[in-house]
PDB file of N, CA and C in Angstrom:
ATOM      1  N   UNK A   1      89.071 117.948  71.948  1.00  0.00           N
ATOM      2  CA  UNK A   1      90.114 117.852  70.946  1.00  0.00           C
ATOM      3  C   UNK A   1      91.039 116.699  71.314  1.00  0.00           C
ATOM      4  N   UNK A   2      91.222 115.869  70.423  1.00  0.00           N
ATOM      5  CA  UNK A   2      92.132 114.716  70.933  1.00  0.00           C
ATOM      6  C   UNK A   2      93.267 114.700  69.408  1.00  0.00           C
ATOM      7  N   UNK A   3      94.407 114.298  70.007  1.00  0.00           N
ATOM      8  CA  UNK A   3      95.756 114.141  68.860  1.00  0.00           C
ATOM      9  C   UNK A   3      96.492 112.624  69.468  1.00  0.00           C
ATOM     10  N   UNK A   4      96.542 112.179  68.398  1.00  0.00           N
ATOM     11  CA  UNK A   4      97.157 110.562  68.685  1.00  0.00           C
ATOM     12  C   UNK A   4      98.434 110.911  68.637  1.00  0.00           C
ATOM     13  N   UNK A   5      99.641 110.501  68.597  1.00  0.00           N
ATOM     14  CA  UNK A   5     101.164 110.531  68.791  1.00  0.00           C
ATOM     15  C   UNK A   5     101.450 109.065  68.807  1.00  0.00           C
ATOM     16  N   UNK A   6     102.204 108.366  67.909  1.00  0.00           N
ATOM     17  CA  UNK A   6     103.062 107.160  67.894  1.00  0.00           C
ATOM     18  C   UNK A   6     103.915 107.367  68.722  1.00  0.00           C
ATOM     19  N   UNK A   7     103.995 106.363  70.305  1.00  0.00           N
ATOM     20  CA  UNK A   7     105.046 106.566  70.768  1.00  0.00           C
ATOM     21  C   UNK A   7     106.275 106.878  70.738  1.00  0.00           C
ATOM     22  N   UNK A   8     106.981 106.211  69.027  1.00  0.00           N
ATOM     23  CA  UNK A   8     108.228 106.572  68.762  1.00  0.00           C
ATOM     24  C   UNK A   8     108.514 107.869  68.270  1.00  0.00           C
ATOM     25  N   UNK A   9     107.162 108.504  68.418  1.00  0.00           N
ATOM     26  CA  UNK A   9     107.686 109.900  68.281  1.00  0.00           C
ATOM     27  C   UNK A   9     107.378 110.876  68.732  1.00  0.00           C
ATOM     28  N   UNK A  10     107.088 109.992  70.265  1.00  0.00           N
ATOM     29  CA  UNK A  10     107.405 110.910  71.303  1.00  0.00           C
ATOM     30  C   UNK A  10     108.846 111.779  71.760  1.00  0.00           C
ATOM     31  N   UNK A  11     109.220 112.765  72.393  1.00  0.00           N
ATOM     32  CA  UNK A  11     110.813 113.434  72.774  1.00  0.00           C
ATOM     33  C   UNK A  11     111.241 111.836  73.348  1.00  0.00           C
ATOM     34  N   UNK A  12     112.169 111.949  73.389  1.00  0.00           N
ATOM     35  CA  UNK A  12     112.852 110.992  74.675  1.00  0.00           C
ATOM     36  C   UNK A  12     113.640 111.741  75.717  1.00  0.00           C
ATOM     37  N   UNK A  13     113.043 112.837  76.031  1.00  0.00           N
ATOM     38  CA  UNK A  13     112.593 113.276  77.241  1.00  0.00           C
ATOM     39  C   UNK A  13     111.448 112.315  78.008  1.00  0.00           C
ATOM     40  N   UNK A  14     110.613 111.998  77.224  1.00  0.00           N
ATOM     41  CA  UNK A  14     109.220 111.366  77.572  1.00  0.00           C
ATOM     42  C   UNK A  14     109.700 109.634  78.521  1.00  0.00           C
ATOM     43  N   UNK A  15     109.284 109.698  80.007  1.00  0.00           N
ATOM     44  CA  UNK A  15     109.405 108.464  80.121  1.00  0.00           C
ATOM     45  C   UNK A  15     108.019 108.354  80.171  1.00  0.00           C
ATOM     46  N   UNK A  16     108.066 107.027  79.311  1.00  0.00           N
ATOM     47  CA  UNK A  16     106.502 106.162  79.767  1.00  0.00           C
ATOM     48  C   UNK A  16     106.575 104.822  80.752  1.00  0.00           C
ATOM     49  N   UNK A  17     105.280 105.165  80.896  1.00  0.00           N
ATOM     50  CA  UNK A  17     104.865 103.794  81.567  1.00  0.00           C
ATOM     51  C   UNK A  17     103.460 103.207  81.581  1.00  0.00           C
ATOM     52  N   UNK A  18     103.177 101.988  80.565  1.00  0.00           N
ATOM     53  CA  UNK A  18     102.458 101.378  80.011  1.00  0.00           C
ATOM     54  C   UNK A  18     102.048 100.789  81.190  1.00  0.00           C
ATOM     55  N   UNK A  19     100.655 101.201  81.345  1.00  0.00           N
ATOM     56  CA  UNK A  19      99.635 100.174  82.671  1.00  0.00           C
ATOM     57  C   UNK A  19     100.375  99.657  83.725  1.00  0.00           C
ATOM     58  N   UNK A  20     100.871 101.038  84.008  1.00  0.00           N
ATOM     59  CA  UNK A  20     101.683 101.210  85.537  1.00  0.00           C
ATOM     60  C   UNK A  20     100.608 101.003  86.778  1.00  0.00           C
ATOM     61  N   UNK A  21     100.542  99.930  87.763  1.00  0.00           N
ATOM     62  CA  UNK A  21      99.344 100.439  88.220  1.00  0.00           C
ATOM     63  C   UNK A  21      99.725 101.617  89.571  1.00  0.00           C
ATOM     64  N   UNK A  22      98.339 102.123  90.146  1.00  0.00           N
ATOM     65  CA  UNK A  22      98.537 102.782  90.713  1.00  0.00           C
ATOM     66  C   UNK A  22      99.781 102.246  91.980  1.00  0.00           C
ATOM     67  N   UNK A  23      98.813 101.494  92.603  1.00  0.00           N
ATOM     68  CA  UNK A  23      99.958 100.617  93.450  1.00  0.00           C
ATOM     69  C   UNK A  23     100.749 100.849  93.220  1.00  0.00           C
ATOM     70  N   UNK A  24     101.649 100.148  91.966  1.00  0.00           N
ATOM     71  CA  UNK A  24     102.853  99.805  91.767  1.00  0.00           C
ATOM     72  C   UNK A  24     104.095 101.192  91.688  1.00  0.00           C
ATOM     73  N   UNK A  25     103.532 102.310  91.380  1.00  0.00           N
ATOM     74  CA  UNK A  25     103.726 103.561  91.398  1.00  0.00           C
ATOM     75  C   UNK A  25     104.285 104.661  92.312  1.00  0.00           C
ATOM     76  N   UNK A  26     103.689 104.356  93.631  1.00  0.00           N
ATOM     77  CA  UNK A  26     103.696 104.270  94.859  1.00  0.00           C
ATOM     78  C   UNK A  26     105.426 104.491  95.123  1.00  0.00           C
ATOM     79  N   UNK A  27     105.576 106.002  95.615  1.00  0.00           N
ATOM     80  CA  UNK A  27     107.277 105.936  95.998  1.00  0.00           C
ATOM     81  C   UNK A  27     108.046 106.566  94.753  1.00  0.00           C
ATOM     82  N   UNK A  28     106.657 106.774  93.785  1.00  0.00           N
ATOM     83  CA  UNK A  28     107.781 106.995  92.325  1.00  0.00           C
ATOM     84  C   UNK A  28     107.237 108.550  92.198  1.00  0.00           C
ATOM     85  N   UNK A  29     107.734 109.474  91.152  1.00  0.00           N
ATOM     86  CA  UNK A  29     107.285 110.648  90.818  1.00  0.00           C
ATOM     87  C   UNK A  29     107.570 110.813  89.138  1.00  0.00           C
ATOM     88  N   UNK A  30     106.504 111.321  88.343  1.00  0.00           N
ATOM     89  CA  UNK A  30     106.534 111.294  87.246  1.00  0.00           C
ATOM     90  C   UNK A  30     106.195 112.753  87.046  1.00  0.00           C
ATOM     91  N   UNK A  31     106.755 113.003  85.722  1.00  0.00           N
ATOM     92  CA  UNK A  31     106.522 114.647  85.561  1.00  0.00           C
ATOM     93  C   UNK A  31     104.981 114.766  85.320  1.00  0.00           C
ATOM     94  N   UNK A  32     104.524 114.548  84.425  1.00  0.00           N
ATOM     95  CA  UNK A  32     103.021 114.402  83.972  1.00  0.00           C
ATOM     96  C   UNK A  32     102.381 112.533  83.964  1.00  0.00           C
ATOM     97  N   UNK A  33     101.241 112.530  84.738  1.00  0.00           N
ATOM     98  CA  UNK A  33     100.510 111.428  84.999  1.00  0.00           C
ATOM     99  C   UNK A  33      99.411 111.389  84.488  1.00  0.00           C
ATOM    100  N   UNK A  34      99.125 110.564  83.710  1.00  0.00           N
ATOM    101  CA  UNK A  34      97.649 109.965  82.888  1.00  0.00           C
ATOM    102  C   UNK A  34      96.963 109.376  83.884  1.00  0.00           C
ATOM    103  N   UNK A  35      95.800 109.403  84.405  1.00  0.00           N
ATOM    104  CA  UNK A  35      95.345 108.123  85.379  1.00  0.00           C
ATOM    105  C   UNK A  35      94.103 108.001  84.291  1.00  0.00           C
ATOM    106  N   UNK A  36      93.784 107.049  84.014  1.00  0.00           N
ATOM    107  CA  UNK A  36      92.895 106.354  83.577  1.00  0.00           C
ATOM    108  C   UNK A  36      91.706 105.628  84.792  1.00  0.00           C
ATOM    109  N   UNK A  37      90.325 106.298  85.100  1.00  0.00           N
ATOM    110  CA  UNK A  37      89.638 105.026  85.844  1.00  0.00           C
ATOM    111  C   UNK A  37      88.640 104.366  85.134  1.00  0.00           C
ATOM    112  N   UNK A  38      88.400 103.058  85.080  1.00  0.00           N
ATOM    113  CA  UNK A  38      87.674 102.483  84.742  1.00  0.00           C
ATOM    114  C   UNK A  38      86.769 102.175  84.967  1.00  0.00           C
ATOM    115  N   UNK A  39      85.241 102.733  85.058  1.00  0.00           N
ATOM    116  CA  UNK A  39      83.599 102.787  85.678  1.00  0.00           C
ATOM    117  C   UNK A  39      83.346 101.074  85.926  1.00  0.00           C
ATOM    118  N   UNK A  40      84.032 100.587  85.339  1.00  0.00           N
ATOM    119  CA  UNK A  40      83.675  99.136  85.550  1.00  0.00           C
ATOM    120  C   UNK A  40      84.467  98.362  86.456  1.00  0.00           C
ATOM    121  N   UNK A  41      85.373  98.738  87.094  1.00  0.00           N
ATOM    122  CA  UNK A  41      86.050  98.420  88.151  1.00  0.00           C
ATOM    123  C   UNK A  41      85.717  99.436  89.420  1.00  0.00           C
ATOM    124  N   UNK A  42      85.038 100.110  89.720  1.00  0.00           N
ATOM    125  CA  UNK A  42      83.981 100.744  90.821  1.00  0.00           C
ATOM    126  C   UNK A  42      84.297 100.313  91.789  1.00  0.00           C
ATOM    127  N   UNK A  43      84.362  98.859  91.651  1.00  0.00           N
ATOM    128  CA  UNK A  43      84.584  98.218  93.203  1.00  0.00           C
ATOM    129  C   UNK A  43      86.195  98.668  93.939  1.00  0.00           C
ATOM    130  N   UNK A  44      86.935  98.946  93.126  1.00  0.00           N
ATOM    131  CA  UNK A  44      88.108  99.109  93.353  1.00  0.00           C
ATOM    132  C   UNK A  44      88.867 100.382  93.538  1.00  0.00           C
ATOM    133  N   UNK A  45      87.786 101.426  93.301  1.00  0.00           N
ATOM    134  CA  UNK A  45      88.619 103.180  93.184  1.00  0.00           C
ATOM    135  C   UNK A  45      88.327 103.259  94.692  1.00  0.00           C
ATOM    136  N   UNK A  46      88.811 104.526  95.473  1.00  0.00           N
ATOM    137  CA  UNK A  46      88.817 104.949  96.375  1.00  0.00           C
ATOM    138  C   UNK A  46      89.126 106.152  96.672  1.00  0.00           C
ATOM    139  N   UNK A  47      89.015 107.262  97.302  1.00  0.00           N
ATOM    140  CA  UNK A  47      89.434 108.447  97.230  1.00  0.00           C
ATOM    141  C   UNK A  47      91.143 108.588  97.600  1.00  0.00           C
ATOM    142  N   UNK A  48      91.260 108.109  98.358  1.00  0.00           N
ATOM    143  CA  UNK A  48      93.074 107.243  98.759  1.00  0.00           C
ATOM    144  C   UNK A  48      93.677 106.689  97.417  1.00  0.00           C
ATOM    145  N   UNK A  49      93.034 105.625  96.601  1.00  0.00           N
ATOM    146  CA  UNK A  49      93.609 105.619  95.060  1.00  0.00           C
ATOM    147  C   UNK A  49      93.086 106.804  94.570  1.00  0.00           C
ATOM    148  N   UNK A  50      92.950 107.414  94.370  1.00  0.00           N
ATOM    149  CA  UNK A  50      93.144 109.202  93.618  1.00  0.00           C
ATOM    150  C   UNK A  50      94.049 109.765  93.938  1.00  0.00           C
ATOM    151  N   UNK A  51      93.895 109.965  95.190  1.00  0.00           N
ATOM    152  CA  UNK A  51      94.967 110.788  95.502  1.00  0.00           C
ATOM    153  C   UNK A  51      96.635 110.400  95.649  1.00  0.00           C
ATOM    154  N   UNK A  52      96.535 109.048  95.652  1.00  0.00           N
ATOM    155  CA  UNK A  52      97.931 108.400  95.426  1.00  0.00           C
ATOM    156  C   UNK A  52      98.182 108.599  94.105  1.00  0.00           C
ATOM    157  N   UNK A  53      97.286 108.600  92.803  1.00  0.00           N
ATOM    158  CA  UNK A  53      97.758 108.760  91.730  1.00  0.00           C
ATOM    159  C   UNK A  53      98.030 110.035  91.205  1.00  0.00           C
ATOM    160  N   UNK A  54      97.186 110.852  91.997  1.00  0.00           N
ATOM    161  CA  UNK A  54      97.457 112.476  91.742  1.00  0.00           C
ATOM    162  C   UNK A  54      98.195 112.979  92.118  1.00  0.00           C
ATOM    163  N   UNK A  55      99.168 112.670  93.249  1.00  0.00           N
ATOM    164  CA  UNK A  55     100.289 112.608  93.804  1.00  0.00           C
ATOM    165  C   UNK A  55     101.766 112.310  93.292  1.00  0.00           C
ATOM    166  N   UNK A  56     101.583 111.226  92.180  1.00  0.00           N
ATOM    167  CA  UNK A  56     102.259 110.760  91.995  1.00  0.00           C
ATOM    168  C   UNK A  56     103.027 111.836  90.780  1.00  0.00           C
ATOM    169  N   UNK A  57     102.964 112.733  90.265  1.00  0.00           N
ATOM    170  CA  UNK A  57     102.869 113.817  89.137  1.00  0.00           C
ATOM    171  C   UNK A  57     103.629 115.238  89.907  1.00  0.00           C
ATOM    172  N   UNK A  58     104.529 115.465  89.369  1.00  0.00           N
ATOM    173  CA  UNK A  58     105.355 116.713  89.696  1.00  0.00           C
ATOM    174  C   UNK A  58     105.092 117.754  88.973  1.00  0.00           C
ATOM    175  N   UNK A  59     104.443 117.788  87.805  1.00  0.00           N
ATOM    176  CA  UNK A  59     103.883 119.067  87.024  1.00  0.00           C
ATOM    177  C   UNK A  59     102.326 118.903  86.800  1.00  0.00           C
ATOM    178  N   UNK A  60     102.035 117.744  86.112  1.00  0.00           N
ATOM    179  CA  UNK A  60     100.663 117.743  85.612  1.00  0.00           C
ATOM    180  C   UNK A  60      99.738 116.480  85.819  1.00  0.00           C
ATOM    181  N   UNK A  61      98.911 116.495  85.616  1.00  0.00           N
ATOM    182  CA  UNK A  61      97.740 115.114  85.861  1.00  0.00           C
ATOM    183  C   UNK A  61      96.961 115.172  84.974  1.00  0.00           C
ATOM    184  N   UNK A  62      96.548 114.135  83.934  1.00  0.00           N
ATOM    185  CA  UNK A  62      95.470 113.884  82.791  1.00  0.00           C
ATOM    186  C   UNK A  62      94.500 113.200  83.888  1.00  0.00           C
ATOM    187  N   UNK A  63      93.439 113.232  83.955  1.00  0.00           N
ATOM    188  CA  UNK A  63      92.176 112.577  84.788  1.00  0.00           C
ATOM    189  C   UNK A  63      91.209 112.393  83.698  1.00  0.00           C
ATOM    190  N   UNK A  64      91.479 111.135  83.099  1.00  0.00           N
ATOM    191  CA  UNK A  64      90.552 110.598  82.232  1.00  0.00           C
ATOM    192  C   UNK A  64      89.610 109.600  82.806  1.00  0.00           C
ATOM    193  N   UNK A  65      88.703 110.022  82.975  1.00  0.00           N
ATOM    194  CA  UNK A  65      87.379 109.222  83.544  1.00  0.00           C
ATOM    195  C   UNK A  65      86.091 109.799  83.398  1.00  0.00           C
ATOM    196  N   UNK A  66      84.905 108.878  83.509  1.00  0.00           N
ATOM    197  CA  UNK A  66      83.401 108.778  83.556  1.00  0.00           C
ATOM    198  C   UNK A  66      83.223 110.092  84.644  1.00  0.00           C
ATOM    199  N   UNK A  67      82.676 111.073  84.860  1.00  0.00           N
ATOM    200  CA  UNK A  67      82.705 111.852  85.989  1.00  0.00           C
ATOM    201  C   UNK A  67      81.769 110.746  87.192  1.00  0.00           C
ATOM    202  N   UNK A  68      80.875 109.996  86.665  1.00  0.00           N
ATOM    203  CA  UNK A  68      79.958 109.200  87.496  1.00  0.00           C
ATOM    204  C   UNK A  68      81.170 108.065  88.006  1.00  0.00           C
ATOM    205  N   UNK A  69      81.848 107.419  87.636  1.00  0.00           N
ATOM    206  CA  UNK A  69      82.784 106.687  88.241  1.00  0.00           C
ATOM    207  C   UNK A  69      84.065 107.590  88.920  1.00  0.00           C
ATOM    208  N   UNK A  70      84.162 108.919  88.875  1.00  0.00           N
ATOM    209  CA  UNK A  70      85.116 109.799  89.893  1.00  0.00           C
ATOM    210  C   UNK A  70      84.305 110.078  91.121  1.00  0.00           C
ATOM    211  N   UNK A  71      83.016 110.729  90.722  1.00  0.00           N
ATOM    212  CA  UNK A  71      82.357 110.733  91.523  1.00  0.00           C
ATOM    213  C   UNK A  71      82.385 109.231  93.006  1.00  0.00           C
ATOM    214  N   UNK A  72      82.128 107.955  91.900  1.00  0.00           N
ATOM    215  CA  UNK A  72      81.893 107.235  92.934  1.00  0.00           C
ATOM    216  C   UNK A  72      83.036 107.210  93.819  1.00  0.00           C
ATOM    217  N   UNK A  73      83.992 107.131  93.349  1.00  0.00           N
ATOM    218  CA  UNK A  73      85.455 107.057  93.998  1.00  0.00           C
ATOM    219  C   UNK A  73      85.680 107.923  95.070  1.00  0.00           C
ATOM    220  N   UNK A  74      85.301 109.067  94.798  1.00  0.00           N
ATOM    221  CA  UNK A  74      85.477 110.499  96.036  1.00  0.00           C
ATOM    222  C   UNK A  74      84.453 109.822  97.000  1.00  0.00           C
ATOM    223  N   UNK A  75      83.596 108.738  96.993  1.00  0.00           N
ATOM    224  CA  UNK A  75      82.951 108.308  98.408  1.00  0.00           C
ATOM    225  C   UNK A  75      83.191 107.673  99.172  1.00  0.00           C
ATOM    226  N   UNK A  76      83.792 107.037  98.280  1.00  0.00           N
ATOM    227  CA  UNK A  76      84.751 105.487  99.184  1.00  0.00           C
ATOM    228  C   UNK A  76      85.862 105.825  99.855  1.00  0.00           C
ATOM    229  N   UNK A  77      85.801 105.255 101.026  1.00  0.00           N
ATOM    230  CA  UNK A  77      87.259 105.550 101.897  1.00  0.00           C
ATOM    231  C   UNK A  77      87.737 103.704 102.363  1.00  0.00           C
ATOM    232  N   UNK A  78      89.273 103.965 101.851  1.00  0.00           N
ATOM    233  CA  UNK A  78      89.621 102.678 102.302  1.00  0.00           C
ATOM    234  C   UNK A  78      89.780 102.290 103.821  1.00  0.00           C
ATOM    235  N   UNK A  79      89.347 101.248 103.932  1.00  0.00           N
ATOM    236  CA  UNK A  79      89.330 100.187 105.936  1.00  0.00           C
ATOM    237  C   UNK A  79      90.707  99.348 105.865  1.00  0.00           C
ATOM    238  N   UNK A  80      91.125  99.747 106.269  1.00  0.00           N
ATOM    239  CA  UNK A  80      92.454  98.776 106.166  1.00  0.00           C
ATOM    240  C   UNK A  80      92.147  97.582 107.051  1.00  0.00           C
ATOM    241  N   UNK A  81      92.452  96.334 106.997  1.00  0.00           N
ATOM    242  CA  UNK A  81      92.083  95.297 107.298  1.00  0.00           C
ATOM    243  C   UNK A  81      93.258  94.406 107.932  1.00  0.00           C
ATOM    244  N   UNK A  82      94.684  94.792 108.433  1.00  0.00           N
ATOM    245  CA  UNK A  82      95.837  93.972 108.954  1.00  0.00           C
ATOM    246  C   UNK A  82      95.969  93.030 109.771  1.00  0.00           C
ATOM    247  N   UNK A  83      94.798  93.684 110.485  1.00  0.00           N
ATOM    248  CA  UNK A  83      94.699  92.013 111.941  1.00  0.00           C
ATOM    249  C   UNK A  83      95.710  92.651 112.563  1.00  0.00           C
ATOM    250  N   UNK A  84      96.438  94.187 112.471  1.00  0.00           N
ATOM    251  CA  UNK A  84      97.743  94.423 113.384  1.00  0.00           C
ATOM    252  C   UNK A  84      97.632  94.727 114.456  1.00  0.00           C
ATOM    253  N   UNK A  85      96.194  95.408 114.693  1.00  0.00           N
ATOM    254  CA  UNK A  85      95.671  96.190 116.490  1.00  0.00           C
ATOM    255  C   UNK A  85      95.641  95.055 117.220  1.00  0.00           C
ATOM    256  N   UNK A  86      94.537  93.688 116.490  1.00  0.00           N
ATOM    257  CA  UNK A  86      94.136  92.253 117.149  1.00  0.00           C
ATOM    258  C   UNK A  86      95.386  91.585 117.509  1.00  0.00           C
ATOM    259  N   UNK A  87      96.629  91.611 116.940  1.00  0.00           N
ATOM    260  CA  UNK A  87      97.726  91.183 116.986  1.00  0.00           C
ATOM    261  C   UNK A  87      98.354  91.353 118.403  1.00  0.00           C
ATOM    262  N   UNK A  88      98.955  92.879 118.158  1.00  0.00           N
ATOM    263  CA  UNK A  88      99.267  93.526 119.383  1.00  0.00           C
ATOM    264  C   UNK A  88      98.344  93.551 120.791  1.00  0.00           C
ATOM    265  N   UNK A  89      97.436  93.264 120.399  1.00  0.00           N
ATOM    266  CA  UNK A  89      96.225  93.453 121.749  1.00  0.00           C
ATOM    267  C   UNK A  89      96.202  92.017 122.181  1.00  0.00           C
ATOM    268  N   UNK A  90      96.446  90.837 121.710  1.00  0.00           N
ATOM    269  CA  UNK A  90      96.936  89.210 122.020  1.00  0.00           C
ATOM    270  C   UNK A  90      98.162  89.206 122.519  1.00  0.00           C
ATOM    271  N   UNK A  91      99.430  89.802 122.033  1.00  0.00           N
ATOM    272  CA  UNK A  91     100.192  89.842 122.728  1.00  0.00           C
ATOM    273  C   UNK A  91     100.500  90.929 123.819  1.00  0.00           C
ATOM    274  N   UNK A  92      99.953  91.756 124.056  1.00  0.00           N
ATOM    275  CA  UNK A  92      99.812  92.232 125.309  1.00  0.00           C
ATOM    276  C   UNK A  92      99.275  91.749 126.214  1.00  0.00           C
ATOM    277  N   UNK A  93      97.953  90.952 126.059  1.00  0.00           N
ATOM    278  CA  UNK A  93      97.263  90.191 126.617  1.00  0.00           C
ATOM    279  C   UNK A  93      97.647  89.153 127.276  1.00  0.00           C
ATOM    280  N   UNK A  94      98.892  88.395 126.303  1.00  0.00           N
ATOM    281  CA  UNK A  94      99.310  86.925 126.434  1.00  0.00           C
ATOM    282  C   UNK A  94     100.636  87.168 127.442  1.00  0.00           C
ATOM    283  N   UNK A  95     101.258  88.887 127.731  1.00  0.00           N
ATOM    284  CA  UNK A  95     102.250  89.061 128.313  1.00  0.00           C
ATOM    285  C   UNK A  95     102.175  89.703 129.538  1.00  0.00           C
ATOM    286  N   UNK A  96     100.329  89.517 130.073  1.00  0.00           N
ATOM    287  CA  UNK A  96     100.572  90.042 131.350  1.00  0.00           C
ATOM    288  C   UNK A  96     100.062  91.620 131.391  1.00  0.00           C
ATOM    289  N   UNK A  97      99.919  92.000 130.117  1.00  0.00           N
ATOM    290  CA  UNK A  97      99.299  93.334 129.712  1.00  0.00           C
ATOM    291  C   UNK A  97     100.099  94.277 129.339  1.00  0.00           C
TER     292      UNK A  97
END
């Protein structure tokens, strides 16, 4: 069952936020969260982006997606990549240990 709604007549209770990305989101809390994933950006979901966006929601979560592109997402785990261990381990190195 789907019902369209013209934004302007939504409550203004309602805050929106138009192609918020997840990222950007990050630190914020919204009463109800839409996440939208896109099967064609695959390369980019992660189970860490899920759960940051599912997180982000104080009452409710819409999870609109391909189940085959959620799926892929629940496999992927992000590698963080900082160069911060290599960093610290040069300057320990460079200071004698």
């Amino acid at each position: 069952l789907q019902k369209w709604v013209a934004a302007a007549r939504l409550p203004k209770s309602i805050e929106t936020a138009y192609a918020l990305t997840i990222h950007k989101s990050q630190g914020s809390e919204f009463r109800h969260v839409a996440v939208v994933l896109e099967a064609h950006a695959a390369q980019l979901l992660s189970k860490e982006l899920i759960y940051t966006a599912i997180t982000r929601a104080k009452k409710a979560v819409s999870l609109l997606a391909a189940p085959s592109a959620l799926a892929a997402a629940m496999t992927v785990r992000t590698a963080r990549k900082s160069g911060l261990s290599a960093k610290i381990s040069q300057q320990l190195q460079g200071n004698g240990g």
